[in-house]
Protein backbone atom coordinates (compact mmCIF):
# COMPACT_ATOMS: atom_id res chain seq x y z
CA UNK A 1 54.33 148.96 -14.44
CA UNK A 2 52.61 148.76 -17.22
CA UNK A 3 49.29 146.40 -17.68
CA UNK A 4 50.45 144.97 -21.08
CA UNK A 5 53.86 144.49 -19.09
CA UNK A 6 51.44 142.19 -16.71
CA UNK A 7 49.90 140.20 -19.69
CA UNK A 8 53.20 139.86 -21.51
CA UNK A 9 54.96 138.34 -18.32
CA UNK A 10 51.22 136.10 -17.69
CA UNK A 11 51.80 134.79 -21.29
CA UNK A 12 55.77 133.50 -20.65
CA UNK A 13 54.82 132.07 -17.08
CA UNK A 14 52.01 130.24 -19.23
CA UNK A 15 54.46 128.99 -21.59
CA UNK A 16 56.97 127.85 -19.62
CA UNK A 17 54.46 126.35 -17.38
CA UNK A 18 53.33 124.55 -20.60
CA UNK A 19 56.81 123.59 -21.70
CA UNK A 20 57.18 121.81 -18.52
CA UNK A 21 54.25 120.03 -18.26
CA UNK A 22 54.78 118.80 -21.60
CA UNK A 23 58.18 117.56 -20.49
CA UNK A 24 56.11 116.02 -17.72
CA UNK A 25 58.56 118.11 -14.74
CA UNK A 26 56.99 118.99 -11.88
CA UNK A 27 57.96 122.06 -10.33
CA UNK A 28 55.57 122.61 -7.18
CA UNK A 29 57.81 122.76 -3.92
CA UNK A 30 54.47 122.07 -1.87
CA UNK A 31 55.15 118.56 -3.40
CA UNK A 32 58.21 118.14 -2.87
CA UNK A 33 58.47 119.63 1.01
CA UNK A 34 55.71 117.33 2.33
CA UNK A 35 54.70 114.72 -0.46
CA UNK A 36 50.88 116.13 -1.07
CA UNK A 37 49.47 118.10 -3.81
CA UNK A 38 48.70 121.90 -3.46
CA UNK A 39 45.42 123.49 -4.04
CA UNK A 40 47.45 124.45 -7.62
CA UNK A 41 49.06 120.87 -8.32
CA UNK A 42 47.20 119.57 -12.25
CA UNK A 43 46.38 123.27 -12.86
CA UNK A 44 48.62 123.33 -16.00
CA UNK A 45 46.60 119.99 -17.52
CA UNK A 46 43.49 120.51 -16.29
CA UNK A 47 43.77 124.19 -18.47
CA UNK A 48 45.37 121.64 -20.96
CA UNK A 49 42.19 119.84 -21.61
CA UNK A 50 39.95 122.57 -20.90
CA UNK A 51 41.90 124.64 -24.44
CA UNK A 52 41.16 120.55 -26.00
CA UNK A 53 37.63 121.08 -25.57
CA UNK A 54 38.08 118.17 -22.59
CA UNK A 55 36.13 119.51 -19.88
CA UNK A 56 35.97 116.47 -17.90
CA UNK A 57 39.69 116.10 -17.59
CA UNK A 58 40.08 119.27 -16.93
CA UNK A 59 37.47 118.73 -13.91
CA UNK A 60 39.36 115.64 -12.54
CA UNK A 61 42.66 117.03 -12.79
CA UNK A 62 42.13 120.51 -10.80
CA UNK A 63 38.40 121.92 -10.77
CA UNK A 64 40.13 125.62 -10.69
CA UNK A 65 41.27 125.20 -13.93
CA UNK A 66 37.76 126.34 -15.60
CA UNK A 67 37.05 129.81 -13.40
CA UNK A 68 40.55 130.32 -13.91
CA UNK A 69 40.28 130.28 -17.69
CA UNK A 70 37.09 132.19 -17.01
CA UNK A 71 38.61 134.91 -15.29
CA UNK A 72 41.72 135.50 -17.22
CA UNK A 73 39.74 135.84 -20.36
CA UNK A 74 36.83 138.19 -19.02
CA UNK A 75 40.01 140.57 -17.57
CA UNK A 76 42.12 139.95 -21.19
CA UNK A 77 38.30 141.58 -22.63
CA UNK A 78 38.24 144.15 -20.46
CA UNK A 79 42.02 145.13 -20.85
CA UNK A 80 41.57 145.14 -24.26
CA UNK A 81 38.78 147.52 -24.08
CA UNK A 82 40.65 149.82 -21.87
CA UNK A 83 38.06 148.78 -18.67
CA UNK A 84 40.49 147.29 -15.92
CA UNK A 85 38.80 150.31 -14.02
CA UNK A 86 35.58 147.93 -13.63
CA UNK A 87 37.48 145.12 -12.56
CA UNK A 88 39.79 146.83 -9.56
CA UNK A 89 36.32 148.95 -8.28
CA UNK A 90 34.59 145.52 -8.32
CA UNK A 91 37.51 143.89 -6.46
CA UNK A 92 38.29 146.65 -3.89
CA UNK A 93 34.43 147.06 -3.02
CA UNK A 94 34.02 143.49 -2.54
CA UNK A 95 37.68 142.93 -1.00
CA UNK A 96 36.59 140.88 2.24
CA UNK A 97 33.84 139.09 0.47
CA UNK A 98 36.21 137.49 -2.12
CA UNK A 99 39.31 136.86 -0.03
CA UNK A 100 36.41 134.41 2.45
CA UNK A 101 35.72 132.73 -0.87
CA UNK A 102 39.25 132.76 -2.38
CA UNK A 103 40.06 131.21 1.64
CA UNK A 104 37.04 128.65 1.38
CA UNK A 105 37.75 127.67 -2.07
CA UNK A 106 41.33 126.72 -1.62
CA UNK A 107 40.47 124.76 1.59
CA UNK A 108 37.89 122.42 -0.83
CA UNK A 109 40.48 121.96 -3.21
CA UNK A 110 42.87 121.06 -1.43
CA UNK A 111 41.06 118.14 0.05
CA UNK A 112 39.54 117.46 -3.12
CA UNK A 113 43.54 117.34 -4.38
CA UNK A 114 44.89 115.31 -1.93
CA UNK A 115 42.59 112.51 -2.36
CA UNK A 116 43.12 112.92 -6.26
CA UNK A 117 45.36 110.46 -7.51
CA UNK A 118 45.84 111.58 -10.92
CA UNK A 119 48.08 114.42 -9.03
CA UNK A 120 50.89 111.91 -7.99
């Protein structure tokens, strides 16, 4: 498939995820199966504020909300430039390294949600 395939599909996830947090439906089945916020749950707002120019909100509703932004925009640059190469080489070379911090940083935030009670 195609990488503007990738963005294009990204973009409608992003606005249906938008559409629904507008209409203030949550749709996170981690909620709804045992009654505690996910390491995802206030990702959609906390982005919310973050476009606002709200960083604190953004902060209290999910921290992940910021490197998120972060990251999609550096790999939307790169795309754009034709570079994805960079980013897979990076990613495969450092494969172990990031999946211990992706592992690590979902742990934190999900305590940090589940004492958050903006989430519920």
């Amino acid at each position: 498939m195609n990488r503007n395939n990738y963005i294009i599909e990204i973009a409608l996830i992003l606005g249906l995820t938008f559409i629904f947090s507008i209409l203030n439906i949550r749709i996170c089945p981690f909620f709804y199966l045992f009654n505690i916020p996910c390491p995802g749950c206030g990702l959609t707002r906390s982005i919310t504020f973050l476009l606002k120019g709200n960083i604190i909100e953004s902060i209290k509703y999910n921290i992940l909300g910021i490197p998120l932004v972060v990251c999609c925009t550096i790999y939307f640059i790169f795309s754009i430039l034709k570079r994805e190469y960079l980013i897979d080489g990076f990613l495969i070379n450092r494969k172990k390294l990031i999946i211990i911090i992706i592992i690590i940083t979902f742990i934190i935030v999900q305590l940090i949600n589940i004492f958050n009670p903006r989430l519920y």
